[in-house]
N, C-alpha and C. Protein backbone atom coordinates (compact mmCIF):
# COMPACT_ATOMS: atom_id res chain seq x y z
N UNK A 1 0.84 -1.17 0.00
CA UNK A 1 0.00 0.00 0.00
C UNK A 1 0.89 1.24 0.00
N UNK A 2 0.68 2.07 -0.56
CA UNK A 2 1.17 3.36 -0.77
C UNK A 2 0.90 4.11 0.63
N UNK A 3 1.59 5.19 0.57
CA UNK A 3 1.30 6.31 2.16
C UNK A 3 2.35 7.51 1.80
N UNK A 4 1.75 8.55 1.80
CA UNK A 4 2.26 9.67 1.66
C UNK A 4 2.95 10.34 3.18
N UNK A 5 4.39 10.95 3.06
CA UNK A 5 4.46 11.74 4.24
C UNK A 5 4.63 12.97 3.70
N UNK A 6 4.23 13.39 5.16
CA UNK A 6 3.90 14.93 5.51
C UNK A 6 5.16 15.56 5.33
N UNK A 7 5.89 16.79 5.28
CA UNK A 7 6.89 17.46 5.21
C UNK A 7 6.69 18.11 6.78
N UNK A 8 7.46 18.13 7.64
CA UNK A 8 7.40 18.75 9.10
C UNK A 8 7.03 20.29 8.96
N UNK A 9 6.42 20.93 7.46
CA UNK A 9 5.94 22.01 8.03
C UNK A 9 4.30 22.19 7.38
N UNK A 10 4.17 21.13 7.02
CA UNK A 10 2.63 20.35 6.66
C UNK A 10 1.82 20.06 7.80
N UNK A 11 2.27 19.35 8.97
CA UNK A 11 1.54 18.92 10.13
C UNK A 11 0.61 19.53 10.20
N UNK A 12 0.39 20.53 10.42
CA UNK A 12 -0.56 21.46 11.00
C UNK A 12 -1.69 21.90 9.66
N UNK A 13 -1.51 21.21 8.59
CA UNK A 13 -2.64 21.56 7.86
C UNK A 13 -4.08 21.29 7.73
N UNK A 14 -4.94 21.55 6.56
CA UNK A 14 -5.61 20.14 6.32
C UNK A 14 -5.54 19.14 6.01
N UNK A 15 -4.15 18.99 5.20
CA UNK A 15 -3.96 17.71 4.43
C UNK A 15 -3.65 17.09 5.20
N UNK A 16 -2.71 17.11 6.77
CA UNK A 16 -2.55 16.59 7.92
C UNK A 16 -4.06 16.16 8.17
N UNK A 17 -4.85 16.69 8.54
CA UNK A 17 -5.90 15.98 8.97
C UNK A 17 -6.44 15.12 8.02
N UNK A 18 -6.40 14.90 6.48
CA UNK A 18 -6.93 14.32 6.12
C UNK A 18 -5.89 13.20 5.45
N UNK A 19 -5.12 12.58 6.23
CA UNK A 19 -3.96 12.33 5.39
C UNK A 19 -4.23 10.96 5.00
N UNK A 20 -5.17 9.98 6.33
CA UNK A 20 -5.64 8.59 5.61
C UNK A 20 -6.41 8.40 4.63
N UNK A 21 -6.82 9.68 3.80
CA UNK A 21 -7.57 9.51 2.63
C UNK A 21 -7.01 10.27 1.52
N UNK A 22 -5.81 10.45 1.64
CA UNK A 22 -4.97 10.82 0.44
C UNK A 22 -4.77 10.66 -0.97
N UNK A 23 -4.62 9.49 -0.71
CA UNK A 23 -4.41 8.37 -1.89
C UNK A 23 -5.50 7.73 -2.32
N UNK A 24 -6.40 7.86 -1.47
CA UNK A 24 -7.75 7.01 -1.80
C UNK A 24 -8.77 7.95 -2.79
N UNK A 25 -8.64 9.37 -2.73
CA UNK A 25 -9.67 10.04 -3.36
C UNK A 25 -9.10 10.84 -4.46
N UNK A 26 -9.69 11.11 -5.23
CA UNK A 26 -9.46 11.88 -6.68
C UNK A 26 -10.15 13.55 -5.87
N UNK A 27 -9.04 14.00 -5.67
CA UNK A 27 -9.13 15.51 -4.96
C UNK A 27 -9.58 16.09 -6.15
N UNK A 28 -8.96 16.26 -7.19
CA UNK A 28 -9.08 16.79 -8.48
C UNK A 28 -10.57 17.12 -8.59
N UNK A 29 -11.19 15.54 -8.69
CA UNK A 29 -12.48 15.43 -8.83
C UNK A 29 -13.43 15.99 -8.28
N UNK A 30 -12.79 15.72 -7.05
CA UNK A 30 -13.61 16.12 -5.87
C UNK A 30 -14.04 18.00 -5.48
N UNK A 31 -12.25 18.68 -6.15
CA UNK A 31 -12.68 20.03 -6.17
C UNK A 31 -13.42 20.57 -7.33
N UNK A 32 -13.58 19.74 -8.45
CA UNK A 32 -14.46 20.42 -9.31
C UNK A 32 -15.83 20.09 -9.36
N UNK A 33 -16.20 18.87 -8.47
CA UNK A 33 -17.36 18.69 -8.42
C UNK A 33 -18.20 19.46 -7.33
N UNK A 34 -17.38 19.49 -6.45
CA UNK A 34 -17.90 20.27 -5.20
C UNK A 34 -17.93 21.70 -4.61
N UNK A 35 -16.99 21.89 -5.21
CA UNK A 35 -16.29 23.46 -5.54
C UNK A 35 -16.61 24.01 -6.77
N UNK A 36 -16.28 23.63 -7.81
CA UNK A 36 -16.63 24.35 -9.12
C UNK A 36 -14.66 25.01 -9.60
N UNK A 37 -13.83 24.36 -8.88
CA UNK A 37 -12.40 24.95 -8.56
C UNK A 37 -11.79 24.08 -9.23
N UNK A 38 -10.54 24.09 -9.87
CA UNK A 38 -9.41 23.78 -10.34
C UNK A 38 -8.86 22.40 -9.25
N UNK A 39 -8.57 21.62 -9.97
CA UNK A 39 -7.56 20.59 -8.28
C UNK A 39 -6.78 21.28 -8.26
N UNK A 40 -5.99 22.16 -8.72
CA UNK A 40 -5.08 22.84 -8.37
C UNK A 40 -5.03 23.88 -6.84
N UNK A 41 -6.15 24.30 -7.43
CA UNK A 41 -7.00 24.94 -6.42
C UNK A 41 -6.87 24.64 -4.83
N UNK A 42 -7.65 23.47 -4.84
CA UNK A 42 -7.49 22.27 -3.52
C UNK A 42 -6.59 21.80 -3.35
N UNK A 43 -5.54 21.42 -4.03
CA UNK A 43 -4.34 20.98 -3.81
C UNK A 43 -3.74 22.40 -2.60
N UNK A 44 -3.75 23.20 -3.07
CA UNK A 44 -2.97 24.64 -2.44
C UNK A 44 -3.59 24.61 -1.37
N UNK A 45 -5.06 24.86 -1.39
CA UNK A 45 -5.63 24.39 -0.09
C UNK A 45 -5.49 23.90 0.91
N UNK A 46 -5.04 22.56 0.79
CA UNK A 46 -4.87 21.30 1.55
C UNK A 46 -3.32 21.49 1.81
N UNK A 47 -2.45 22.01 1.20
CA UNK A 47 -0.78 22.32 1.49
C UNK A 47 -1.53 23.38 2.85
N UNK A 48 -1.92 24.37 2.35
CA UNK A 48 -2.11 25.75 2.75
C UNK A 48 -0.95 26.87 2.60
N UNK A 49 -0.73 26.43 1.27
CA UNK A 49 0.09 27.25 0.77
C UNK A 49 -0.48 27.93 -1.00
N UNK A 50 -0.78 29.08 -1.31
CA UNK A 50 -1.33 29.50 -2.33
C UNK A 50 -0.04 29.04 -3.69
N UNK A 51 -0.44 29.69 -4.48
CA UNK A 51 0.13 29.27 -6.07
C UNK A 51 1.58 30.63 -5.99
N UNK A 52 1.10 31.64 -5.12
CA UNK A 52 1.92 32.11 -4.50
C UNK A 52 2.95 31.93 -3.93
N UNK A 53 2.70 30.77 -3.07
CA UNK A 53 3.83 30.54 -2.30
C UNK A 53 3.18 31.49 -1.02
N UNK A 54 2.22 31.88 -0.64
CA UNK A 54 1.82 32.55 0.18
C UNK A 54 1.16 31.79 1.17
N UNK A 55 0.76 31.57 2.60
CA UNK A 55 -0.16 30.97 3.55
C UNK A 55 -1.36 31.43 3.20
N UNK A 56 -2.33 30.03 2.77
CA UNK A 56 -3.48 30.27 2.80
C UNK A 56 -4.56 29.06 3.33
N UNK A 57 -5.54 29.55 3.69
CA UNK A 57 -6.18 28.34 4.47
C UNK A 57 -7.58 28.40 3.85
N UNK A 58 -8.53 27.17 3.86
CA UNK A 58 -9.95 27.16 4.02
C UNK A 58 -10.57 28.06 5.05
N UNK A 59 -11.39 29.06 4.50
CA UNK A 59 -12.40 29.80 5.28
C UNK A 59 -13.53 28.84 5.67
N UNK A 60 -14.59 29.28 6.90
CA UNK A 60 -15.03 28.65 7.19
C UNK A 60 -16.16 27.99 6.38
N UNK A 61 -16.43 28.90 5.69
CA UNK A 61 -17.69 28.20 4.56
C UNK A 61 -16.88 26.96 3.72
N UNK A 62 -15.87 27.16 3.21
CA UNK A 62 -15.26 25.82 2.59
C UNK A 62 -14.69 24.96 3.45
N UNK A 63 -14.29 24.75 4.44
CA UNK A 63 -14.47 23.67 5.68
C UNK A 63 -15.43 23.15 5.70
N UNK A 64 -17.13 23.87 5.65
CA UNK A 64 -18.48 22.98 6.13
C UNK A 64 -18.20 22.85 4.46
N UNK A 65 -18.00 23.63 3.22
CA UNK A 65 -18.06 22.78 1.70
C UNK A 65 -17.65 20.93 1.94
N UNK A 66 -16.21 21.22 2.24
CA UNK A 66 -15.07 20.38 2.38
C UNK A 66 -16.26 19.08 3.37
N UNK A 67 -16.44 19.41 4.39
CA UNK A 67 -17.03 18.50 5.32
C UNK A 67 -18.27 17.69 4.32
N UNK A 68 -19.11 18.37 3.99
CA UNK A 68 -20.28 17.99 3.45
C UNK A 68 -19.78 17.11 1.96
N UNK A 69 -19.08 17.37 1.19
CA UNK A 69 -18.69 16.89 0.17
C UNK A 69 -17.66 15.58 0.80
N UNK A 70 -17.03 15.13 1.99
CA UNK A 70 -16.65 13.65 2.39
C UNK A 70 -17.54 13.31 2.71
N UNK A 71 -18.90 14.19 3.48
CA UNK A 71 -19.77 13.10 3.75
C UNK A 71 -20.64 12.08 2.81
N UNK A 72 -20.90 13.40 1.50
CA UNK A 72 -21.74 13.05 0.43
C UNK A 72 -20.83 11.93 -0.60
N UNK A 73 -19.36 12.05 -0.36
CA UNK A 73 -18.85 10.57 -1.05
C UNK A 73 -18.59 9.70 -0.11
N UNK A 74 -18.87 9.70 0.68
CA UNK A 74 -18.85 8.33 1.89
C UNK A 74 -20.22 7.75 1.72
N UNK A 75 -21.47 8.86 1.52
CA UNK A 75 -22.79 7.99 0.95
C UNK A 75 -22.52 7.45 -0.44
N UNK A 76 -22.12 7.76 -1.09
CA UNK A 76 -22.27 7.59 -2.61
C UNK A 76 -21.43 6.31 -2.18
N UNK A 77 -20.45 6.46 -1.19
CA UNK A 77 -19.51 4.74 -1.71
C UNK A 77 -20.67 3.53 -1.09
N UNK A 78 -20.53 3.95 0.37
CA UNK A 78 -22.17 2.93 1.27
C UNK A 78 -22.76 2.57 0.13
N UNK A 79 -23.19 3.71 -0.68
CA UNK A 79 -24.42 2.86 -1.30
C UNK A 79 -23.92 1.70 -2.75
N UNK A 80 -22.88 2.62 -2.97
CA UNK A 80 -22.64 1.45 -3.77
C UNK A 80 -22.36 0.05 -3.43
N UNK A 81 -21.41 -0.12 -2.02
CA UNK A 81 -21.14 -1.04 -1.29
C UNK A 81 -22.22 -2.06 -1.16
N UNK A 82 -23.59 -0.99 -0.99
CA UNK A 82 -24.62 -1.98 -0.70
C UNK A 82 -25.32 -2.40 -1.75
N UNK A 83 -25.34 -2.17 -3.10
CA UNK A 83 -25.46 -2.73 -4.39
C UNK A 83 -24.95 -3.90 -4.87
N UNK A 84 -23.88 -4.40 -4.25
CA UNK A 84 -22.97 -5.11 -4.11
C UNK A 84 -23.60 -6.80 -3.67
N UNK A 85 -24.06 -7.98 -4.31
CA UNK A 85 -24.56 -8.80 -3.75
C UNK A 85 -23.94 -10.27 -3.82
């Protein structure tokens, strides 16, 4: 299995918090479906570092985005799971 590490000045991000699902999800996907954004976009995000090179973080409205969009592909997988016979 694959596993990505963090760079010691990553810890403290989001991508730190989300790091057991790294590899598992198509971020890409995920920011243009849910966002309407570039993966590029979310990628910077999740560093919290802009295209800049500048510190930047999720505001709070894209945190509850961010939240609601793992929850809504954690249903979409369940259900497929449960299609499954």
């Amino acid at each position: 299995m694959a596993t990505m590490t963090l760079k010691k000045t990553q810890t403290d991000t989001m991508k730190a918090l989300l790091e057991d699902l790294l590899i598992s999800i198509s971020w890409s996907d995920l920011s243009k479906r849910y966002f309407g954004k570039s993966g590029s976009w979310l990628y910077h995000k999740l560093d919290g570092i802009d295209g800049n090179k500048k510190p930047t973080e999720f505001s709070e409205e894209e945190k509850f985005q961010l939240k609601g969009a793992l929850v809504d592909l954690s249903d979409r997988i369940r259900h497929a799971a449960d299609t499954i016979q």
